[in-house]
Structure formats: C-alpha cells, structure tokens
C-alpha atoms as a PDB file:
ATOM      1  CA  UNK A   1     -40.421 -78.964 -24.739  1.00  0.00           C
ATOM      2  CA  UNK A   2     -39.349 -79.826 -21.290  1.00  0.00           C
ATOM      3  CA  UNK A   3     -40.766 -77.134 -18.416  1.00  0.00           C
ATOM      4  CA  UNK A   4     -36.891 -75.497 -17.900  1.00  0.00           C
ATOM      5  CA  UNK A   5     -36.671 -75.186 -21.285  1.00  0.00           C
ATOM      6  CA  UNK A   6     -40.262 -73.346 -21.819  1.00  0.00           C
ATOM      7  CA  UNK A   7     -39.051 -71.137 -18.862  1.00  0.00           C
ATOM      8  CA  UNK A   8     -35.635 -70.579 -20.575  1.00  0.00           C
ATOM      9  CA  UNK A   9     -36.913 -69.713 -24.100  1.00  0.00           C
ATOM     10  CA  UNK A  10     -39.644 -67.510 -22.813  1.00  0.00           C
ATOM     11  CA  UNK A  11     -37.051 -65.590 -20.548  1.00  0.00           C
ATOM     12  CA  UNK A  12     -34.532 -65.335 -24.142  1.00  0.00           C
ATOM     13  CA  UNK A  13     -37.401 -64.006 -25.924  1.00  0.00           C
ATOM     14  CA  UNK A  14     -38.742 -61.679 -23.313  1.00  0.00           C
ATOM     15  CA  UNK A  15     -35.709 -59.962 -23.165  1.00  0.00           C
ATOM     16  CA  UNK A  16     -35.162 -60.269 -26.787  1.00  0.00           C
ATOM     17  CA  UNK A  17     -38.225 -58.090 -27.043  1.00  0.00           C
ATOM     18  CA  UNK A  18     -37.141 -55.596 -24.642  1.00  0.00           C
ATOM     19  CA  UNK A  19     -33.832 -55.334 -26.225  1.00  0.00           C
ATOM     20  CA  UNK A  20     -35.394 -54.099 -29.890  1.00  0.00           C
ATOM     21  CA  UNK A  21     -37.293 -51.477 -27.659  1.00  0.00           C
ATOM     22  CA  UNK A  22     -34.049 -50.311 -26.134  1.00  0.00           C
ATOM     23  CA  UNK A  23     -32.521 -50.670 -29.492  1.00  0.00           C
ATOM     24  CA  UNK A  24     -34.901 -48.115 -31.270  1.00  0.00           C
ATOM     25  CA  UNK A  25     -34.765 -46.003 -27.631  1.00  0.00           C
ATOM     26  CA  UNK A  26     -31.536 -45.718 -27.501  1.00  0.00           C
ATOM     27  CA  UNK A  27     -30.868 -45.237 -30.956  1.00  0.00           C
ATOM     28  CA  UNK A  28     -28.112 -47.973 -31.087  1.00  0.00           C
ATOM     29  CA  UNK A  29     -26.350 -47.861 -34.426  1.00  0.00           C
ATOM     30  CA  UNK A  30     -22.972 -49.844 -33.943  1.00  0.00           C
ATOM     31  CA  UNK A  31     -22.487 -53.106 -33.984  1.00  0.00           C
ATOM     32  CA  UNK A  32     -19.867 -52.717 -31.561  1.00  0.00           C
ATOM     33  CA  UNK A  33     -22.590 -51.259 -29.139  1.00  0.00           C
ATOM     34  CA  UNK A  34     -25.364 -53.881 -30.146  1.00  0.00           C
ATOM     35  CA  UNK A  35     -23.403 -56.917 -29.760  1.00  0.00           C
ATOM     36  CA  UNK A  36     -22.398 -56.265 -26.563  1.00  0.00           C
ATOM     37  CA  UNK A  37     -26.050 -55.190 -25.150  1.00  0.00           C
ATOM     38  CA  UNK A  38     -27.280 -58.665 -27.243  1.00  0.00           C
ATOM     39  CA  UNK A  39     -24.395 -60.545 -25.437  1.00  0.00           C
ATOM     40  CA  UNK A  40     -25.373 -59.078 -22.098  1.00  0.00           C
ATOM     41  CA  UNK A  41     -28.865 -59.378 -21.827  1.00  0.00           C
ATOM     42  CA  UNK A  42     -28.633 -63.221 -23.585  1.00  0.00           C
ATOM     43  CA  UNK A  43     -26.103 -63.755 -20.445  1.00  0.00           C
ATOM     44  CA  UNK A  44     -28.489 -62.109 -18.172  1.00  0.00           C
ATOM     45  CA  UNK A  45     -30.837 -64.076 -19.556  1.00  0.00           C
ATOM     46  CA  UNK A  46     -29.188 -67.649 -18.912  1.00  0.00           C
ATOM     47  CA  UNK A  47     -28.340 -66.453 -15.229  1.00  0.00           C
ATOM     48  CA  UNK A  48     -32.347 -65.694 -14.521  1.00  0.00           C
ATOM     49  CA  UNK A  49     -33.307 -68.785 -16.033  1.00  0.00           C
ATOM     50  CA  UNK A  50     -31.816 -71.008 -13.673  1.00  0.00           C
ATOM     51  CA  UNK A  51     -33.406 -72.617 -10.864  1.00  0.00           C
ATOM     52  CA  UNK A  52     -32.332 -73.477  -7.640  1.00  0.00           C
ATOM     53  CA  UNK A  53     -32.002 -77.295  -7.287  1.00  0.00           C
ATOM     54  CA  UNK A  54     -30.247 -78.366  -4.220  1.00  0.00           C
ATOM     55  CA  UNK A  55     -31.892 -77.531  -1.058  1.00  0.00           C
ATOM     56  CA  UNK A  56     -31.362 -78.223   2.606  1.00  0.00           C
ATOM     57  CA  UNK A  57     -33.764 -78.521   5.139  1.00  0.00           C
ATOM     58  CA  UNK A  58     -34.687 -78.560   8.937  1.00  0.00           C
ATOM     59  CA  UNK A  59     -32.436 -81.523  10.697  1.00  0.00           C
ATOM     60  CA  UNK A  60     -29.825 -81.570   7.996  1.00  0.00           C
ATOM     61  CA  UNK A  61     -26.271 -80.970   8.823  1.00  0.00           C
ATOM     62  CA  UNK A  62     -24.290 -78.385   7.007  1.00  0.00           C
ATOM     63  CA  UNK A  63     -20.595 -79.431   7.686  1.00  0.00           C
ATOM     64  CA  UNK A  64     -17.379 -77.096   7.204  1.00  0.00           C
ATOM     65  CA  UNK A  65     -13.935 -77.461   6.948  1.00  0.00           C
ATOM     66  CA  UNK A  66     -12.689 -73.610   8.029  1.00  0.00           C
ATOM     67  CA  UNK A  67      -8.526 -73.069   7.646  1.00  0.00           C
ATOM     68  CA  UNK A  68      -7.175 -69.923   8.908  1.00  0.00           C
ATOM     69  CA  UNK A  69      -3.393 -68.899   7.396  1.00  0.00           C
ATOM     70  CA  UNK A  70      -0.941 -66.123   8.735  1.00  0.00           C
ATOM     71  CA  UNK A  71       1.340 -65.571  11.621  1.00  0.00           C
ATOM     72  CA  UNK A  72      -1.913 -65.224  14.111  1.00  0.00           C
ATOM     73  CA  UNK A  73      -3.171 -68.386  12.780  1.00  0.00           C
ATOM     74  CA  UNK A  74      -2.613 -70.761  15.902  1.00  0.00           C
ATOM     75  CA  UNK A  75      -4.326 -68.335  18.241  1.00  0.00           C
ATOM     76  CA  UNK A  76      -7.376 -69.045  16.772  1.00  0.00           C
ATOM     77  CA  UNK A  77      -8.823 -71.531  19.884  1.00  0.00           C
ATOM     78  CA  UNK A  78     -12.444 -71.733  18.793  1.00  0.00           C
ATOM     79  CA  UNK A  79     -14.850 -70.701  16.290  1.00  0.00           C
ATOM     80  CA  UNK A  80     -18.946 -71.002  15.853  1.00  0.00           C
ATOM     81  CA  UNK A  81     -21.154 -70.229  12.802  1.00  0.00           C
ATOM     82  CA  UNK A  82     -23.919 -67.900  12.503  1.00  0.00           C
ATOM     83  CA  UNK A  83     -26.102 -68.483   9.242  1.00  0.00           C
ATOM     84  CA  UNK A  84     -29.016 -65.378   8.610  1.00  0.00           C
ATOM     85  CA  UNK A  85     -31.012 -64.592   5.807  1.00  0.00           C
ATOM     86  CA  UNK A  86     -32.121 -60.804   5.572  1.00  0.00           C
ATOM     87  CA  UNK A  87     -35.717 -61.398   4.587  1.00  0.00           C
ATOM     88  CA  UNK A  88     -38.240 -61.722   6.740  1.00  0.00           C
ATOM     89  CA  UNK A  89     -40.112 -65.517   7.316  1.00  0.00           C
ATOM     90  CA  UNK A  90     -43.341 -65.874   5.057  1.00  0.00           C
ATOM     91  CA  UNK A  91     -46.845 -65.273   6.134  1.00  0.00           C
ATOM     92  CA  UNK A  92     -47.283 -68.777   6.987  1.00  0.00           C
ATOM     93  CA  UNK A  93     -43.952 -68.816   8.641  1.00  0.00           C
ATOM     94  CA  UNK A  94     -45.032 -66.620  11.330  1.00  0.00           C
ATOM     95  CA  UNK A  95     -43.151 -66.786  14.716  1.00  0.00           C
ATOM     96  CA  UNK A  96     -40.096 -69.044  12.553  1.00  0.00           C
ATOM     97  CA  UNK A  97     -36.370 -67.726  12.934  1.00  0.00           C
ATOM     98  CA  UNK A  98     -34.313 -66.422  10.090  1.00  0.00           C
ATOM     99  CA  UNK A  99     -31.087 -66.944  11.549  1.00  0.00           C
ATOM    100  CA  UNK A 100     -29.325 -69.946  13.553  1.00  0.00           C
ATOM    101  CA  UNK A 101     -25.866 -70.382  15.243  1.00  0.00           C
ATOM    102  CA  UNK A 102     -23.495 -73.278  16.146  1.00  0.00           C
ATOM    103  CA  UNK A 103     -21.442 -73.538  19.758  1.00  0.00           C
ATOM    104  CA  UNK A 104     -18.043 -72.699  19.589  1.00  0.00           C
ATOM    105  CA  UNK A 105     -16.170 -75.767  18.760  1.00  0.00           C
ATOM    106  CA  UNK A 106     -12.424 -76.547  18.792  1.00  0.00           C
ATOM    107  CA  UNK A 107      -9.315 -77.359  15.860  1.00  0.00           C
ATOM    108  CA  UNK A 108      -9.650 -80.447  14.803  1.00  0.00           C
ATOM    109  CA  UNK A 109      -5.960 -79.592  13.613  1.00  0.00           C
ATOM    110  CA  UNK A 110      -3.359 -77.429  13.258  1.00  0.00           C
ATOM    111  CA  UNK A 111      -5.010 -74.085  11.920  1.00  0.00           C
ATOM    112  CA  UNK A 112      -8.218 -76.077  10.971  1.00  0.00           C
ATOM    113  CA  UNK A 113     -11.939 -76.796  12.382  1.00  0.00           C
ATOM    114  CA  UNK A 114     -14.030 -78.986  11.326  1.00  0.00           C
ATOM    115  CA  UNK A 115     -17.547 -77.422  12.176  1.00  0.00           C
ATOM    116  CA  UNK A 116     -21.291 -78.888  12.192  1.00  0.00           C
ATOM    117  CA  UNK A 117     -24.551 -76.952  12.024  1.00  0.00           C
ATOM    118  CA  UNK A 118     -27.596 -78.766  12.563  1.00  0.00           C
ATOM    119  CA  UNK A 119     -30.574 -76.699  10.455  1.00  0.00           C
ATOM    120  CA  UNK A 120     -33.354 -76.495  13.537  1.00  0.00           C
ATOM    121  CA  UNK A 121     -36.960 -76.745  13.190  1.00  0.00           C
ATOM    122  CA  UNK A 122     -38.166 -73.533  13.280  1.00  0.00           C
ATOM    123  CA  UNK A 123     -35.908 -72.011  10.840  1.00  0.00           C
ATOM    124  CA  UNK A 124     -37.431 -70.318   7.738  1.00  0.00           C
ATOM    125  CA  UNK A 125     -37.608 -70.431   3.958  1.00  0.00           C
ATOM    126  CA  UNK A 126     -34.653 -68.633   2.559  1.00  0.00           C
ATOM    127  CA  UNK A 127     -31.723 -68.255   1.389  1.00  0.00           C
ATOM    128  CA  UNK A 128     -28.756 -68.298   4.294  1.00  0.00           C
ATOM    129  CA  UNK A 129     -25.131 -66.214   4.708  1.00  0.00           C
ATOM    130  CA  UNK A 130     -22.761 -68.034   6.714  1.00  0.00           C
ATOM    131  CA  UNK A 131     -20.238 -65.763   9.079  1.00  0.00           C
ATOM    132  CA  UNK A 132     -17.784 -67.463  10.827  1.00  0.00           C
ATOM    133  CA  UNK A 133     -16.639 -65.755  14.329  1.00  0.00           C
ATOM    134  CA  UNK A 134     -13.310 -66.894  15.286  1.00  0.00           C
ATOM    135  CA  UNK A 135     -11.925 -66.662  18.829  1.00  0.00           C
ATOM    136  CA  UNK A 136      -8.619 -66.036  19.798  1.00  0.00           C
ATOM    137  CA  UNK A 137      -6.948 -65.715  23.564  1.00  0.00           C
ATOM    138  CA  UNK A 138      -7.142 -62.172  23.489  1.00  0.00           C
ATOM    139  CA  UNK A 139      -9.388 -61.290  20.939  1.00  0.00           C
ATOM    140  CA  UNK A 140     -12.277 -62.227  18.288  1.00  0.00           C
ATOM    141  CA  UNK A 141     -12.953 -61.446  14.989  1.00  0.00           C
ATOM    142  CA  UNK A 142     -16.288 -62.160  12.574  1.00  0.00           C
ATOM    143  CA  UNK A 143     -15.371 -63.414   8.807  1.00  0.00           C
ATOM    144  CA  UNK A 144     -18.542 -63.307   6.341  1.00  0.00           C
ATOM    145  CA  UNK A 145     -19.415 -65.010   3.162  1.00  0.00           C
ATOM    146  CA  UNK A 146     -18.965 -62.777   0.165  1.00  0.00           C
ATOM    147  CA  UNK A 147     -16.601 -60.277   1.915  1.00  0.00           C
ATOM    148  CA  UNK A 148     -13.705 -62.511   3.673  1.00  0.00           C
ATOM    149  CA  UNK A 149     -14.234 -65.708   2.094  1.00  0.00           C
ATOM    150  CA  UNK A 150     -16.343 -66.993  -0.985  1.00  0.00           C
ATOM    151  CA  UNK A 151     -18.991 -69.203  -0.574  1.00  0.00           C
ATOM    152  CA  UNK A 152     -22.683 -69.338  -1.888  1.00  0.00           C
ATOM    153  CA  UNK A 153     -25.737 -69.130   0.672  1.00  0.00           C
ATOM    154  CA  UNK A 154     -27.056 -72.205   1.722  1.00  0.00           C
ATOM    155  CA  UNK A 155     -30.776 -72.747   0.512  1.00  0.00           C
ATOM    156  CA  UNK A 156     -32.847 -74.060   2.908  1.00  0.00           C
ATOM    157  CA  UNK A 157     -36.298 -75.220   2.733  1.00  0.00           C
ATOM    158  CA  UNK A 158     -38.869 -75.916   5.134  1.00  0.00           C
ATOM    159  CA  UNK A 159     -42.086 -77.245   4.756  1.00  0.00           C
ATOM    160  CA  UNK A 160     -43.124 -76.226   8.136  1.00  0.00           C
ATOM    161  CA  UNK A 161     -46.010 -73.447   8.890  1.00  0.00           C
ATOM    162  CA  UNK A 162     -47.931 -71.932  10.598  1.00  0.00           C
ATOM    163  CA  UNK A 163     -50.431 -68.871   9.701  1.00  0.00           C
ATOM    164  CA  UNK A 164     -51.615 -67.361  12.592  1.00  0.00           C
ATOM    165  CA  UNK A 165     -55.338 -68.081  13.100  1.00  0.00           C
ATOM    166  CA  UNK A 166     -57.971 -65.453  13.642  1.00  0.00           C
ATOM    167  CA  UNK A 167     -58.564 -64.255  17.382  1.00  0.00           C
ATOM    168  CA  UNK A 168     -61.790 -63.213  19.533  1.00  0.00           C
ATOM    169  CA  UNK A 169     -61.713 -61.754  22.791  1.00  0.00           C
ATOM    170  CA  UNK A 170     -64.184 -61.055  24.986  1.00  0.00           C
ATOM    171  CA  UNK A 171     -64.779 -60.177  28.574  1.00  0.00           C
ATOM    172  CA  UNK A 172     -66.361 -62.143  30.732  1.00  0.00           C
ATOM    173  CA  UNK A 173     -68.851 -61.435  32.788  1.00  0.00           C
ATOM    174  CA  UNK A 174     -70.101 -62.789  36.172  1.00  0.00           C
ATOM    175  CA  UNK A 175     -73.718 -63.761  35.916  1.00  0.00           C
END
C-alpha cells in the first residue's frame, strides 16, 4: 500500500473507532443522526489526510496579479505586500523572520498591479498570509487573505538553520 494511502486508511479507521465510542456515548439511535456524524467525520477524515505538496522556498518569487473594482478604484497609486505567519520560527530557526514585505510598486494597468515578492533568506518554516496595503492620494487601506479576498497561504520551506550553540563566559583576569 503506497505511504499516503497507509496514512489515509489509518486516519479513516482512527476516527472510525472514535466514532463507535461517541456512538455508544452519545447514545445515537437515528440513522438520520448517525449518517450525518459518519459523513462528517469520513469528510474530516479526507481533509486531515492530505498533505501539503507544493512548497516555496527562500529566493523564489511569488508573483500577483491584484485588481481593485469600484468608483475609488483609479486612486489606488501603489500597493506592497506583507506575507506573516503567526507561529513562531523553530528551535533551529532561531534569529529567522516570520514575516516579509515587498516595496510599493505601481499599476501595471488600469485598476491592476502586477506585484513580485522575492521569499528572502532568513525567512522561516511556515505557513504565510498575504495582506495587500493599497495606497491612495489621500488615503491607505490594508486588504487580507481570508477576510477581503480569498486566497490560500503560501507554504514556504526553508532548509536553513541555525540552533543557537551553547555559551561560556568568563572574566578575565590580569595576571
């Protein structure tokens, strides 16, 4: 059985088990009621099981296309990303950053940027929500993923570390 698939069907039966606990627990007696906590945890189940395939890492380019509709549309002049990640970096990420921004760059046109955001060096292992802050003549505003605008955080990977080594220090003294 290929490893996904060992990962999947233990996950399916895992919860499979749990469910007939819940079952006797809970005292379910309809069918109504036990297909739908078999078709939830089964769906639960599916979403858990899968694995995170495409990742980006340090020096890759993430690159946007970001379209802005309404009457206050063309007084949108510039706009810059800021990608952050609410965990903190890894033990052996110590010292890395878990956020990065862009410069503000122009519309390439009418309404529309095209934006580029290099992933730097020192940037951590996570996963990364893009906001996009938009600036107008006379005013700004901040747009984020999963509130203004749909889009899934970026996964980025770095095979970078650094654990901080253990420290001595001692005073010297003149002979």
């Amino acid at each position: 059985m290929p490893r996904g698939a060992r990962r999947l069907h233990a996950c399916t039966c895992r919860l499979l088990c749990l469910l007939g606990e819940a079952w006797y627990d809970l005292g379910m007696n309809r069918t109504f009621s036990r297909t739908t906590a078999i078709a939830a945890l089964l769906g639960g189940s599916l979403l858990a099981a899968q694995e995170v395939t495409e990742f980006k890492r340090p020096g890759d380019v993430i690159r946007l296309e970001i379209k802005f509709d309404g009457p206050d549309a063309p007084k949108v002049k510039t706009v810059s990303l800021y990608l952050g990640t609410n965990a903190n970096p890894a033990n052996n990420q110590a010292g890395f950053a878990n956020w990065f921004q862009t410069g503000e760059f122009g519309p390439s046109s009418p309404n529309t940027f095209d934006v580029d955001a290099k992933i730097p060096n020192n940037v951590a292992t996570g996963d990364y929500i893009l906001s996009v802050n938009a600036q107008a003549e006379t005013g700004r505003t901040t747009y984020a993923a999963g509130t203004q605008f749909q889009l899934p955080p970026f996964h980025i990977r770095n095979d970078r570390t650094f654990t901080p080594p253990k420290i001595t220090v001692l005073e010297r003294r003149e002979p």
